[in-house]
Protein backbone atom coordinates (compact mmCIF):
# COMPACT_ATOMS: atom_id res chain seq x y z
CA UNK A 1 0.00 0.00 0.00
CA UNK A 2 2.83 2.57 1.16
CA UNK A 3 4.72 1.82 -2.11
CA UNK A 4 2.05 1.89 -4.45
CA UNK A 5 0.69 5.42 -2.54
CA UNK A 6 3.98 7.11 -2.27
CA UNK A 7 4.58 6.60 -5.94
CA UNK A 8 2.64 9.52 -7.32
CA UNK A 9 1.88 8.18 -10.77
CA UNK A 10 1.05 4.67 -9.52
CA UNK A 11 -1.50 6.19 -7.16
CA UNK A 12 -2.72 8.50 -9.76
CA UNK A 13 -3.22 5.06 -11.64
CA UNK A 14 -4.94 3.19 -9.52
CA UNK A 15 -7.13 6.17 -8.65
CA UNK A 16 -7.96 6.66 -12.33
CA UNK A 17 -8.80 3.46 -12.59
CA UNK A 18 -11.26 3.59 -10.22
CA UNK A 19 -13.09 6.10 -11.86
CA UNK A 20 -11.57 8.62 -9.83
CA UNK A 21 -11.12 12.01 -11.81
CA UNK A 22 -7.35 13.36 -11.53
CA UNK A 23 -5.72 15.07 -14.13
CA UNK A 24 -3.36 14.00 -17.19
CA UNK A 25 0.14 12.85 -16.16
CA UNK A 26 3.20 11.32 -17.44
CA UNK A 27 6.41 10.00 -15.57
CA UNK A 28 9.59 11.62 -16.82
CA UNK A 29 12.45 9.25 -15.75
CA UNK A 30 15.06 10.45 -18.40
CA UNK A 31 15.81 13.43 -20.65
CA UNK A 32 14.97 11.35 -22.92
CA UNK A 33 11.23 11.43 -21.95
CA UNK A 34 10.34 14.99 -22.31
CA UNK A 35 10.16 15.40 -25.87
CA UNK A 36 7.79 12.67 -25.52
CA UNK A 37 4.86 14.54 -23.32
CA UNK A 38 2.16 15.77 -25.06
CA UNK A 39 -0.33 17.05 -22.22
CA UNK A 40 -1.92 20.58 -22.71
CA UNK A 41 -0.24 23.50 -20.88
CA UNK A 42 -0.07 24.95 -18.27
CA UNK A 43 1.69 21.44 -16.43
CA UNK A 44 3.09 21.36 -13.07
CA UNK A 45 5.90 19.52 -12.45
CA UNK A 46 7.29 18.04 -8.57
CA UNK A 47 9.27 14.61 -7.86
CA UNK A 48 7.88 11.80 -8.02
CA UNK A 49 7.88 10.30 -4.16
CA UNK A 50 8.58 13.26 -1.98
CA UNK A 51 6.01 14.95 1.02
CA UNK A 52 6.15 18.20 2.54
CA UNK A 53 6.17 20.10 -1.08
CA UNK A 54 10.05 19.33 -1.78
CA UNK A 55 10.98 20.30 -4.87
CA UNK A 56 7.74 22.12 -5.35
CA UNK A 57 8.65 25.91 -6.20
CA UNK A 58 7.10 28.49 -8.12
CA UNK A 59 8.74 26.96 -11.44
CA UNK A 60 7.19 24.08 -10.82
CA UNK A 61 3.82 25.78 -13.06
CA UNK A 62 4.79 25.41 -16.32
CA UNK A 63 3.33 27.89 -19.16
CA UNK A 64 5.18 26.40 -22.32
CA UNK A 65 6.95 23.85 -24.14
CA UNK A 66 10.26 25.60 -24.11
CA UNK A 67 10.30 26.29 -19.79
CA UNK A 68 9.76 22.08 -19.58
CA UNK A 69 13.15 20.23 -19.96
CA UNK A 70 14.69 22.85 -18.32
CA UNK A 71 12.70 22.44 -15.12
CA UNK A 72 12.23 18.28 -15.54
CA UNK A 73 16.42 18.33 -15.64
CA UNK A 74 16.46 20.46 -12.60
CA UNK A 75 14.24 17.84 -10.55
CA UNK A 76 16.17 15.19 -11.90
CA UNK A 77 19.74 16.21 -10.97
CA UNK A 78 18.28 17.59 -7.66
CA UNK A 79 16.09 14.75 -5.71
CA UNK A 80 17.55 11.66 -7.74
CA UNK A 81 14.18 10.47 -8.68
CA UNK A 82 11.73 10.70 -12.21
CA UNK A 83 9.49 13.46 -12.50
CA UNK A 84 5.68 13.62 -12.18
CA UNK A 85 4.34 16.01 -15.04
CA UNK A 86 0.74 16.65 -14.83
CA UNK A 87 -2.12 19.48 -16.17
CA UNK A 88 -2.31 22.40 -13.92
CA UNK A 89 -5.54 22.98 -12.57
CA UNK A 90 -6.31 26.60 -11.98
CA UNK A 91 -8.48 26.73 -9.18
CA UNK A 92 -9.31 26.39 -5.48
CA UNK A 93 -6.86 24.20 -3.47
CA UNK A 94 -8.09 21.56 -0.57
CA UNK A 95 -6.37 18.75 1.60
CA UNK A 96 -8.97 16.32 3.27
CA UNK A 97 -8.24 14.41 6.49
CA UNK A 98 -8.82 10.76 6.91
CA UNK A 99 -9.23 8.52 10.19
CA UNK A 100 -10.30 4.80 9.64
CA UNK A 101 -9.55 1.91 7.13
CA UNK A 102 -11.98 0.37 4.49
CA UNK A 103 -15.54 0.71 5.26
CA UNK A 104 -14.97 2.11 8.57
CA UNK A 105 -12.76 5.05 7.07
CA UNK A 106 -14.66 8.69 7.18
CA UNK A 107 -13.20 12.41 6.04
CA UNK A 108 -13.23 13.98 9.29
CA UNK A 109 -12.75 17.79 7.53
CA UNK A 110 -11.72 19.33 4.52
CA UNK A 111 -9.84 23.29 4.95
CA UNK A 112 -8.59 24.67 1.96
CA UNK A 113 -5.56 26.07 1.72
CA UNK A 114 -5.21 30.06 0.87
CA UNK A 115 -2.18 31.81 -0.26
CA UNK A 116 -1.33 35.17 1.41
CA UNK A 117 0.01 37.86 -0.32
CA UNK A 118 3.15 36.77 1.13
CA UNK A 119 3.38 33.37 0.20
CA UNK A 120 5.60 32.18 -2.75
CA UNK A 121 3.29 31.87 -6.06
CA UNK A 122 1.43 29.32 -7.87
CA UNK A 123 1.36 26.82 -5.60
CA UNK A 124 1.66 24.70 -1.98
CA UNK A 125 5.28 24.93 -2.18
CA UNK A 126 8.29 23.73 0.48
CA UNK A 127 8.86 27.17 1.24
CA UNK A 128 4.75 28.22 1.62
CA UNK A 129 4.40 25.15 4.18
CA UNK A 130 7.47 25.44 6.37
CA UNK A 131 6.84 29.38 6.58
CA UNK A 132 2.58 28.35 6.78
CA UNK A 133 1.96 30.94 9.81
CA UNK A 134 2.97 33.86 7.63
CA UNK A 135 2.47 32.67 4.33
CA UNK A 136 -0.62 30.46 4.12
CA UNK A 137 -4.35 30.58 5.54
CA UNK A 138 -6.20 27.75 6.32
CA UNK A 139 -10.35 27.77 6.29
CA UNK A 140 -12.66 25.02 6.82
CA UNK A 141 -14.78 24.50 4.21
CA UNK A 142 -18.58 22.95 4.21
CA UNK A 143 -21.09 22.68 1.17
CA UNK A 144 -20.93 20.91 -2.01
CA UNK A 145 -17.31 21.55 -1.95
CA UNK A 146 -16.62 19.58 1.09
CA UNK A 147 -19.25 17.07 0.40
CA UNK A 148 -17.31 16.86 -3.27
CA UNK A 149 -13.90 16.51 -1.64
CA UNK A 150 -14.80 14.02 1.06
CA UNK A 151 -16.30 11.49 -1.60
CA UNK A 152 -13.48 11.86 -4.09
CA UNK A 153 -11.19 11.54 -0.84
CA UNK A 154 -12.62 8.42 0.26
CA UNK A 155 -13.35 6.87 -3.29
CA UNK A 156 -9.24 7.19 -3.37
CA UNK A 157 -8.55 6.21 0.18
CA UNK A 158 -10.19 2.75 -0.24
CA UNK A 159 -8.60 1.93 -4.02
CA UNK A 160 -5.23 2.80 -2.64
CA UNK A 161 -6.09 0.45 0.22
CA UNK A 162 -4.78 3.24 2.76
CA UNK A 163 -5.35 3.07 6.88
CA UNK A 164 -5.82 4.42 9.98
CA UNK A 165 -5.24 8.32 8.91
CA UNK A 166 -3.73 10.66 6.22
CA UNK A 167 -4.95 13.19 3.96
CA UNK A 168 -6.03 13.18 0.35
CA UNK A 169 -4.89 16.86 -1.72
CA UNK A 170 -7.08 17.78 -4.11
CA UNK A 171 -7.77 20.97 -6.65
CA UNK A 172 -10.30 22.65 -8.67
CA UNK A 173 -10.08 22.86 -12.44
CA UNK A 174 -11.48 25.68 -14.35
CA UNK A 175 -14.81 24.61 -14.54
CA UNK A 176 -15.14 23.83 -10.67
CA UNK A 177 -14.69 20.31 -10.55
CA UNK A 178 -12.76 18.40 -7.83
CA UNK A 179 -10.12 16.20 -8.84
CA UNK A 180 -7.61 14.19 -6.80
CA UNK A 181 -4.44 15.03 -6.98
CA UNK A 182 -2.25 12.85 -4.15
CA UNK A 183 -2.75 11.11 -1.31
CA UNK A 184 -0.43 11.15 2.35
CA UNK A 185 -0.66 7.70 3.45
CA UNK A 186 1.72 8.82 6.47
CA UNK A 187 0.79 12.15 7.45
CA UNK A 188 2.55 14.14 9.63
CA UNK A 189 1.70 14.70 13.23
CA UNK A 190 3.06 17.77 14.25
CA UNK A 191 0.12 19.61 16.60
CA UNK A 192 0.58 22.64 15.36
CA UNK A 193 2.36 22.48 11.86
CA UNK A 194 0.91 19.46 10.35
CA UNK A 195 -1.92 20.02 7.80
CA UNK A 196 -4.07 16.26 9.66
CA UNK A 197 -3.70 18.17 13.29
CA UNK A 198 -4.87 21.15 12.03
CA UNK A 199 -7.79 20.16 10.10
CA UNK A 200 -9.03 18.07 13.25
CA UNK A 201 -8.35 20.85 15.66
CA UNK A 202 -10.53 23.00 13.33
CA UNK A 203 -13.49 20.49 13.39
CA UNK A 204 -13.21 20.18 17.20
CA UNK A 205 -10.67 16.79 16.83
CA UNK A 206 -8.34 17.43 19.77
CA UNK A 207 -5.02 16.00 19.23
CA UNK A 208 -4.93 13.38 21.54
CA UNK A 209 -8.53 12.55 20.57
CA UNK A 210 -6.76 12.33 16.76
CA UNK A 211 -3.91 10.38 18.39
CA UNK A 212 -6.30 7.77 20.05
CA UNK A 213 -8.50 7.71 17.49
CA UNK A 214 -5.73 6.44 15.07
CA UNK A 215 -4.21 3.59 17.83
CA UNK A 216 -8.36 2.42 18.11
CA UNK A 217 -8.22 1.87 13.76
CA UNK A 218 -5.26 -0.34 13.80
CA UNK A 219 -5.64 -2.22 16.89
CA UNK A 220 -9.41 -2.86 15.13
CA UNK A 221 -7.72 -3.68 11.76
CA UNK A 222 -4.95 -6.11 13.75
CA UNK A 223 -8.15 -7.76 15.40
CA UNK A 224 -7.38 -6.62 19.01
């Protein structure tokens, strides 16, 4: 499950397979590969099996043909991995929290995540989340939207045969659908910094309420 969800294009994979909508990717694992995408611009571009937005940055939007291979080479050199390349979707920007496994899992909250006028541009990046007092707001979202998120969330969740807790990212396109677009099978736990703590804390989830709530799914899973 962990390698399969870690791998951003497998899990994209799976989840598309599903029936889960998530936009169009390809895997660049050589130089070789670039001249081969043909997705439709803008793309964003991030390694392939990192957390906490490494190697996201505000190059990673791509508006053209000729700004790809020199951003794809960058990732490649830098983080020693292939390169997930997929169509940027323009709009609205959500992570949903997940406690449970299978059946029993539920989306607990959904907060979408707002840039400040401080924050680095065009996207969640390394620098946004490690600086996220000053750079990023978080707001709780209800509605369609959160109904929306929560489904696609779950429908994800369960084909990636996740457990106990994480948090599904998702985005807006330009027509306001929802799409997935990863999933943190191992989210972090920080009270105050990590996006799972703070979603609970928002919907009245205290953290040792989160932290007991995550022993009770596995010892239920393990049969205990």
């Amino acid at each position: 499950m962990l390698g399969v969800s870690l791998h951003k294009g497998l899990a994209k994979r799976v989840v598309r397979d599903a029936g889960v909508r998530t936009p169009d990717f390809a895997v660049i694992e050589s130089v070789s590969d670039i001249e081969k995408v043909t997705l439709s611009y803008p793309l964003f571009a991030k390694p392939l099996a990192e957390g906490t937005g490494k190697g996201v940055t505000p190059r990673s939007r791509i508006s053209g043909p000729d700004e790809l291979p020199g951003v794809c080479q960058r990732l490649l050199v830098e983080h020693r991995q292939p390169v997930l390349v997929e169509e940027y979707l323009p709009g609205r920007e959500f992570t949903t929290g997940i406690l449970g496994t299978g059946a029993e899992a539920e989306a607990v909250g959904t907060m979408e995540v707002v840039m400040r006028e401080t924050a680095e541009p065009n996207a969640y990046t390394y620098i946004n989340k490690e600086d996220c007092d000053e750079r990023v707001l978080y707001e709780i979202v209800g509605g369609k939207e959160a109904r929306s998120c929560a489904e696609i969330s779950l429908r994800a969740w369960r084909a990636l045969g996740c457990r106990d807790s994480g948090r599904v990212d998702l985005r807006m396109d330009s027509r306001g659908r929802v799409s997935f677009i990863e999933v943190n099978p191992l989210a972090g736990l920080h009270p105050k910094h990590s996006d799972l703590p703070i979603v609970c804390s928002k919907v009245g989830i205290s953290f040792p309420e989160l932290i007991h709530r995550i022993m009770m799914s596995a010892r239920s899973r393990c049969g205990r």
